[in-house]
N, C-alpha and C. Protein backbone atom coordinates (compact mmCIF):
# COMPACT_ATOMS: atom_id res chain seq x y z
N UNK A 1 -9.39 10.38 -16.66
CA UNK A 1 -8.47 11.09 -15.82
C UNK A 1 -7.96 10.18 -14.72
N UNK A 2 -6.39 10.51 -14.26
CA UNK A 2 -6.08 9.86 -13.01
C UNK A 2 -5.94 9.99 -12.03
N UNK A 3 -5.73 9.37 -10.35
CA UNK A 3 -6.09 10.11 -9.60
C UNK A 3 -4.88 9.05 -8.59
N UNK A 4 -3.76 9.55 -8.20
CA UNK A 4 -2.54 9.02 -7.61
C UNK A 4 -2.67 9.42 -5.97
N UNK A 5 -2.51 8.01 -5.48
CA UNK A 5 -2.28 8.28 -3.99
C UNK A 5 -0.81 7.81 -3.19
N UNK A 6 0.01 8.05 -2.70
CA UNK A 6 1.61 7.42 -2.49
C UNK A 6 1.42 7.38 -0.97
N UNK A 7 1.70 6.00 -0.15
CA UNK A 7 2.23 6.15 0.83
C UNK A 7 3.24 5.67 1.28
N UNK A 8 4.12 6.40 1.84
CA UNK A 8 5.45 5.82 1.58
C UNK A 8 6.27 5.81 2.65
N UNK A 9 7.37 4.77 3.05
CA UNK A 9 7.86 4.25 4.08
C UNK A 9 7.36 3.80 5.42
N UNK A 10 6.66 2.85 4.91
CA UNK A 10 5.34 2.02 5.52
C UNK A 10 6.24 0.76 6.17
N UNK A 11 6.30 0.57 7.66
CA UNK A 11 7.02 -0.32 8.26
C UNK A 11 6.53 -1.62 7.83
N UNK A 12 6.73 -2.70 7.11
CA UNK A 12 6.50 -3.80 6.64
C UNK A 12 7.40 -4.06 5.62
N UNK A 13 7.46 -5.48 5.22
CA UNK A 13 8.00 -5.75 4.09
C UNK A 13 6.95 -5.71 2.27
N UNK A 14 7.61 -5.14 1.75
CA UNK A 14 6.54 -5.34 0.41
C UNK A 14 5.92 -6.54 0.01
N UNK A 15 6.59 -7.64 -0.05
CA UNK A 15 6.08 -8.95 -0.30
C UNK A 15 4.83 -9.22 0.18
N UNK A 16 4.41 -8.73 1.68
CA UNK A 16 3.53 -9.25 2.58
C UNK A 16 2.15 -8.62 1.58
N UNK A 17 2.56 -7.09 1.16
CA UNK A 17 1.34 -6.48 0.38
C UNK A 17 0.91 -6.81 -0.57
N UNK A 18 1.75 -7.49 -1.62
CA UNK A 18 1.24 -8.02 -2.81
C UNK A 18 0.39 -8.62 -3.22
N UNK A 19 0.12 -9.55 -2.53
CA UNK A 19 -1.18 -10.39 -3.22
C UNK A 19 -2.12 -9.53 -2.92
N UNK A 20 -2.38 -9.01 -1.63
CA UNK A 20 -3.73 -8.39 -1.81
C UNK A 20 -3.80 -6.85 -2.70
N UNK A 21 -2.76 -6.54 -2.96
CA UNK A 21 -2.42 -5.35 -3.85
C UNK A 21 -2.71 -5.91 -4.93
N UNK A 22 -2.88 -6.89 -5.53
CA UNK A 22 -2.84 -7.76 -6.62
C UNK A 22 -4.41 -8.10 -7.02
N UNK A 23 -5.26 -8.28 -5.67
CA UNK A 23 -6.52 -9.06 -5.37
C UNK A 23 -7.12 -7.24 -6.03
N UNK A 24 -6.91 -6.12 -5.54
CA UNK A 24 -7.79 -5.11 -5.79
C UNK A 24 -7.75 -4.50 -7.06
N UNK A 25 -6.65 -4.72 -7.81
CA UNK A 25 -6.70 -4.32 -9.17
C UNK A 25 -7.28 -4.99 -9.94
N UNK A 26 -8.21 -3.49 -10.84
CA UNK A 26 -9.14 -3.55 -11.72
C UNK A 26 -10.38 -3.70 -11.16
N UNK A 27 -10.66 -3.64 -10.38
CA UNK A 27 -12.01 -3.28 -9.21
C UNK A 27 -12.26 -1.83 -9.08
N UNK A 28 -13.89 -1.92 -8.79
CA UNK A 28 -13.90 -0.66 -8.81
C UNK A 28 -14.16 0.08 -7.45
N UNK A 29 -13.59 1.43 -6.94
CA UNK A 29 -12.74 1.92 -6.10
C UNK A 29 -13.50 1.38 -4.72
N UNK A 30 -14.51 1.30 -4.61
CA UNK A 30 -15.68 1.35 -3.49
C UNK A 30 -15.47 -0.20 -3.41
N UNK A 31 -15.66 -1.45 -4.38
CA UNK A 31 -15.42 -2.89 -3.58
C UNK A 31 -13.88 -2.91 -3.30
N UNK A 32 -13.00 -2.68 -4.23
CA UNK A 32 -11.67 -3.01 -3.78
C UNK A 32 -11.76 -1.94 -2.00
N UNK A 33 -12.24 -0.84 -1.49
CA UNK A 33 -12.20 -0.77 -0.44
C UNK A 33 -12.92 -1.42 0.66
N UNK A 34 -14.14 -2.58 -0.21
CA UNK A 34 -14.68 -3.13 0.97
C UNK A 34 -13.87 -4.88 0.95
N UNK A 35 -13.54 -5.06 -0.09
CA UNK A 35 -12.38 -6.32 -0.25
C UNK A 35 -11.49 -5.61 0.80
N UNK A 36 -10.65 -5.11 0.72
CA UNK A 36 -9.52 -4.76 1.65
C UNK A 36 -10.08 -4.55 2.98
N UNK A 37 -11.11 -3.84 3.88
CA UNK A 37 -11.71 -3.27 4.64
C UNK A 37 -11.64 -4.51 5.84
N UNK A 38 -12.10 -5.88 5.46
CA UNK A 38 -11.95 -6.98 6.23
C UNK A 38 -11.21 -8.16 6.25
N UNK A 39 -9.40 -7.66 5.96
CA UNK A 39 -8.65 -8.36 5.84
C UNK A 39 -7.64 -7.92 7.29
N UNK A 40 -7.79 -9.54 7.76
CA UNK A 40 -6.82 -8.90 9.18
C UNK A 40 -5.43 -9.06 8.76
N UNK A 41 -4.81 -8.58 7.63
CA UNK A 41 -3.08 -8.42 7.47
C UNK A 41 -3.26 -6.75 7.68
N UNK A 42 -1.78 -6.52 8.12
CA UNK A 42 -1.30 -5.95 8.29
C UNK A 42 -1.18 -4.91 7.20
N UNK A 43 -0.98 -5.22 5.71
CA UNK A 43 -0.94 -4.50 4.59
C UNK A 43 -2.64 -3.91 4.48
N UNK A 44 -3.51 -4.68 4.62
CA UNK A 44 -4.47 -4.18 4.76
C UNK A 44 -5.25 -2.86 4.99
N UNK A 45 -4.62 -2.32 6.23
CA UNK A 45 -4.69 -1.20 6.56
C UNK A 45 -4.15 0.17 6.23
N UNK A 46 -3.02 -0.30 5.18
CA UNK A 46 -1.80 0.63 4.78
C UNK A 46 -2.94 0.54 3.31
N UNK A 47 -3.25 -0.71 3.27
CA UNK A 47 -4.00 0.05 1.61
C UNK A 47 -4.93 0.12 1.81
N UNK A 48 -5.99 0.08 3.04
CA UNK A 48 -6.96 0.96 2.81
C UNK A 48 -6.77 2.08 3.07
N UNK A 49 -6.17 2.97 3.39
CA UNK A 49 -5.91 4.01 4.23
C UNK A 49 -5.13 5.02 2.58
N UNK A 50 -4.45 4.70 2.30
CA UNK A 50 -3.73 4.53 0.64
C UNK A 50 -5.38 4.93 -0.41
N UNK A 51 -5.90 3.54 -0.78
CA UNK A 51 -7.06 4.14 -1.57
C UNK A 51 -8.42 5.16 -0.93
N UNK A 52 -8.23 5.46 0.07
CA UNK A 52 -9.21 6.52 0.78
C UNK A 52 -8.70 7.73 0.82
N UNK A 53 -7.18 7.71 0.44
CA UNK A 53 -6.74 8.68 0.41
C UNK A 53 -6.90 9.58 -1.46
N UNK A 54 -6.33 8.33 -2.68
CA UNK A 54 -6.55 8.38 -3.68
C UNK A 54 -8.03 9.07 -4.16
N UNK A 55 -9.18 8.31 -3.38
CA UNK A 55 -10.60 8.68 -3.55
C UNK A 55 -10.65 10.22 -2.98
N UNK A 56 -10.05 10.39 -2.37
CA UNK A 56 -10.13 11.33 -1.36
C UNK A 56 -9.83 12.62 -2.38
N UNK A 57 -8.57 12.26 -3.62
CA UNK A 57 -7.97 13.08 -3.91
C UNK A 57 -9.07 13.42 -5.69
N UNK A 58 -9.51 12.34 -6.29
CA UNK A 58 -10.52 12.38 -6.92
C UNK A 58 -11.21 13.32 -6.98
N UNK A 59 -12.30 13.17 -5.28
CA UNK A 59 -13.36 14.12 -5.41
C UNK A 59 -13.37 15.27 -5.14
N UNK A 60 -11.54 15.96 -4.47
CA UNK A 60 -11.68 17.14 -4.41
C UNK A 60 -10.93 17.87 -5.40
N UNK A 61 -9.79 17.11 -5.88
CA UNK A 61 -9.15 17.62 -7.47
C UNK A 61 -9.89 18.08 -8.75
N UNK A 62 -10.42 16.59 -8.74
CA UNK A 62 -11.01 16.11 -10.19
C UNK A 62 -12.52 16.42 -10.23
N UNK A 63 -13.21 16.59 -8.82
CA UNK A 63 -14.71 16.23 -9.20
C UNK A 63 -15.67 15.18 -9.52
N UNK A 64 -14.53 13.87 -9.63
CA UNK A 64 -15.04 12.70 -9.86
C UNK A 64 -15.72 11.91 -8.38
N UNK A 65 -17.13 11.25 -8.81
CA UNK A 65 -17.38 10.75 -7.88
C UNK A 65 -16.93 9.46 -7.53
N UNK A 66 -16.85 8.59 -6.28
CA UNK A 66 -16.29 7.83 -5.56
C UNK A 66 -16.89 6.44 -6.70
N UNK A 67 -18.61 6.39 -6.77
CA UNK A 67 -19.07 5.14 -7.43
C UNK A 67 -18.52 4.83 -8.68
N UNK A 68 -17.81 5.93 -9.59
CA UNK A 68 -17.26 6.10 -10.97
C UNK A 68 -16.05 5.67 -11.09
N UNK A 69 -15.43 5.46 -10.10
CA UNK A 69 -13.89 5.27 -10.24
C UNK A 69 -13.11 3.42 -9.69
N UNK A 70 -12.53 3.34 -10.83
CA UNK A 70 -12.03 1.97 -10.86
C UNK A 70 -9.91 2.18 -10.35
N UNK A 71 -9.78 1.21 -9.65
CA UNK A 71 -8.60 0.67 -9.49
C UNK A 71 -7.38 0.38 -10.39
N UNK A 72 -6.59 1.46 -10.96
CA UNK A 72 -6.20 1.11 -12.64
C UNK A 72 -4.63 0.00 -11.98
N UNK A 73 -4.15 0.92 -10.43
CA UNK A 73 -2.75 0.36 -10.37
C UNK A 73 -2.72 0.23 -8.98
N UNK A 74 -2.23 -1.15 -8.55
CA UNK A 74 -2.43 -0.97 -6.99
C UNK A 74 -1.02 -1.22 -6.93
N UNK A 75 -0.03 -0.92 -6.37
CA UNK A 75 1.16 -2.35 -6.09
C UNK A 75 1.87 -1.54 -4.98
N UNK A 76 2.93 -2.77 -4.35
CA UNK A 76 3.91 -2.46 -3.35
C UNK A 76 5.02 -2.57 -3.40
N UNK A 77 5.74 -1.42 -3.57
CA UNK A 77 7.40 -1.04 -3.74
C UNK A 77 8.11 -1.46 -2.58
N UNK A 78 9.13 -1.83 -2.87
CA UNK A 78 10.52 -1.95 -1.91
C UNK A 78 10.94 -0.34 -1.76
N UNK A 79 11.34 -0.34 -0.29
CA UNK A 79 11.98 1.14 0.04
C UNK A 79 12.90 1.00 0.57
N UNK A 80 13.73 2.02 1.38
CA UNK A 80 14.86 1.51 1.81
C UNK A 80 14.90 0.48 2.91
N UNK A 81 16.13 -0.07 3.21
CA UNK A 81 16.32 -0.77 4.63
C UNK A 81 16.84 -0.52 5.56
N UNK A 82 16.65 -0.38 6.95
CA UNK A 82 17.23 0.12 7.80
C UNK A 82 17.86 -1.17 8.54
N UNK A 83 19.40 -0.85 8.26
CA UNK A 83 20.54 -2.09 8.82
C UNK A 83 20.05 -1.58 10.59
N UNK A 84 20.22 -2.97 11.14
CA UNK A 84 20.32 -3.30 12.94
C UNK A 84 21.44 -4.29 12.74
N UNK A 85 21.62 -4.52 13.99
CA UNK A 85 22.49 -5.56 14.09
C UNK A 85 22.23 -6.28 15.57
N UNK A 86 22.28 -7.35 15.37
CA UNK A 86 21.72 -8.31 17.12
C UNK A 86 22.76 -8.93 17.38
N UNK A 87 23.21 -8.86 18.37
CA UNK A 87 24.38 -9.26 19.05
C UNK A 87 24.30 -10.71 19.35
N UNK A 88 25.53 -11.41 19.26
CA UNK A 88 25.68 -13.05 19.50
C UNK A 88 26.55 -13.10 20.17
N UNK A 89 27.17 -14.50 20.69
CA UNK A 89 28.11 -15.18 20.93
C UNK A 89 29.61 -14.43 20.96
N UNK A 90 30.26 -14.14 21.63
CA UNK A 90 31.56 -14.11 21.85
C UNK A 90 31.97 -12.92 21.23
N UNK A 91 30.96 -11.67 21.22
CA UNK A 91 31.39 -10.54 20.59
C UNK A 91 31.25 -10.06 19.47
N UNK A 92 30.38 -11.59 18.24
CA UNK A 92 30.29 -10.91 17.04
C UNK A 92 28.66 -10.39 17.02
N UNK A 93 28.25 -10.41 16.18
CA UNK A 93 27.30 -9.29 15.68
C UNK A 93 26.21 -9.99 14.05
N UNK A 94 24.91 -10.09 14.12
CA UNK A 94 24.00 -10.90 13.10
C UNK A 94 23.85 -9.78 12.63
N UNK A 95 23.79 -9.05 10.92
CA UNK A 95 23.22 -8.06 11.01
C UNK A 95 21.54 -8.11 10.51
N UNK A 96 20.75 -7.15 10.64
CA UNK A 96 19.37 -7.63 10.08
C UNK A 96 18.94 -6.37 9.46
N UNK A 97 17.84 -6.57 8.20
CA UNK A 97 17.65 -5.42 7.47
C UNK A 97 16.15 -5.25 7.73
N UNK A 98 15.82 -4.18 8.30
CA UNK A 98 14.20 -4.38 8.42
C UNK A 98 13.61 -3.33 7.55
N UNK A 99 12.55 -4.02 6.53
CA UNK A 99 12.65 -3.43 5.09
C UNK A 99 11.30 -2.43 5.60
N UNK A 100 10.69 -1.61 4.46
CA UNK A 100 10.11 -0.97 4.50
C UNK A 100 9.61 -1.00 3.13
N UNK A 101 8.17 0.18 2.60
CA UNK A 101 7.71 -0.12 1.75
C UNK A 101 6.82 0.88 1.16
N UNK A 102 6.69 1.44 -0.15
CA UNK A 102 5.88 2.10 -0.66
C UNK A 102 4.44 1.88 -1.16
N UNK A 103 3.75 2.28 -0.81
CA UNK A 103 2.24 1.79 -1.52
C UNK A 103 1.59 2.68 -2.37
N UNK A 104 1.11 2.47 -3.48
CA UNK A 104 0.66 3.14 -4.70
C UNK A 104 -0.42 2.77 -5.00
N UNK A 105 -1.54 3.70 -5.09
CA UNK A 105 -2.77 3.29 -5.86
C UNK A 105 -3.16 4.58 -6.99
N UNK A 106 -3.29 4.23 -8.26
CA UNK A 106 -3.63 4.84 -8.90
C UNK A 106 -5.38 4.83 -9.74
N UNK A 107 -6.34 5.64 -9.31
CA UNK A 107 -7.80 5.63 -10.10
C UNK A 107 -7.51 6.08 -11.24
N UNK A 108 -9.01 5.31 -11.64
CA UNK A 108 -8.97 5.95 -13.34
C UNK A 108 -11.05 5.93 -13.55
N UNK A 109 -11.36 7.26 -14.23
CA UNK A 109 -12.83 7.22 -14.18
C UNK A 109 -13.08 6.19 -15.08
């Protein structure tokens, strides 16, 4: 059985999450949360917070316990961008896109 956790429009860029979104798949649910648990990035916290939520949803959906459950899908989506624009020189205008990002973890017993 599976057990889906979404968090979504997470101020960061996706890129930054990947590798370690990358590092926890196929682990099982309890180390990939202590792998992630002492990583000082920033994504870090968005996926632990993400698979505690997933586990979370396990043991009160499914009945499955926390030690049983493995990491089937971790990854980090692109979401939308929110255009700014920073002002320059003589009236024109830089524009800048500050991205955002979905995080997905999916268990599997």
């Amino acid at each position: 059985m599976e057990f889906t956790a979404l968090t979504k429009n997470a101020r960061m860029s996706a890129a930054k999450g990947r590798p370690l979104a990358r590092a926890c798949q196929g682990l099982p649910a309890l180390q990939a949360l202590k792998a992630v648990e002492f990583s000082p990035r920033k994504a870090a916290k968005i996926l632990k917070d993400t698979i505690k939520s997933a586990i979370a949803n396990a043991e009160n959906n499914g009945g499955a316990s926390a030690a049983s459950l493995k990491v089937k899908l971790c990854v980090f989506d692109e979401s939308v961008r929110v255009r700014r624009y920073w002002p320059t020189a003589r009236g024109s205008a830089h524009p800048i896109a500050r991205r955002l990002c979905h995080c997905k973890v999916v268990l599997e017993n």
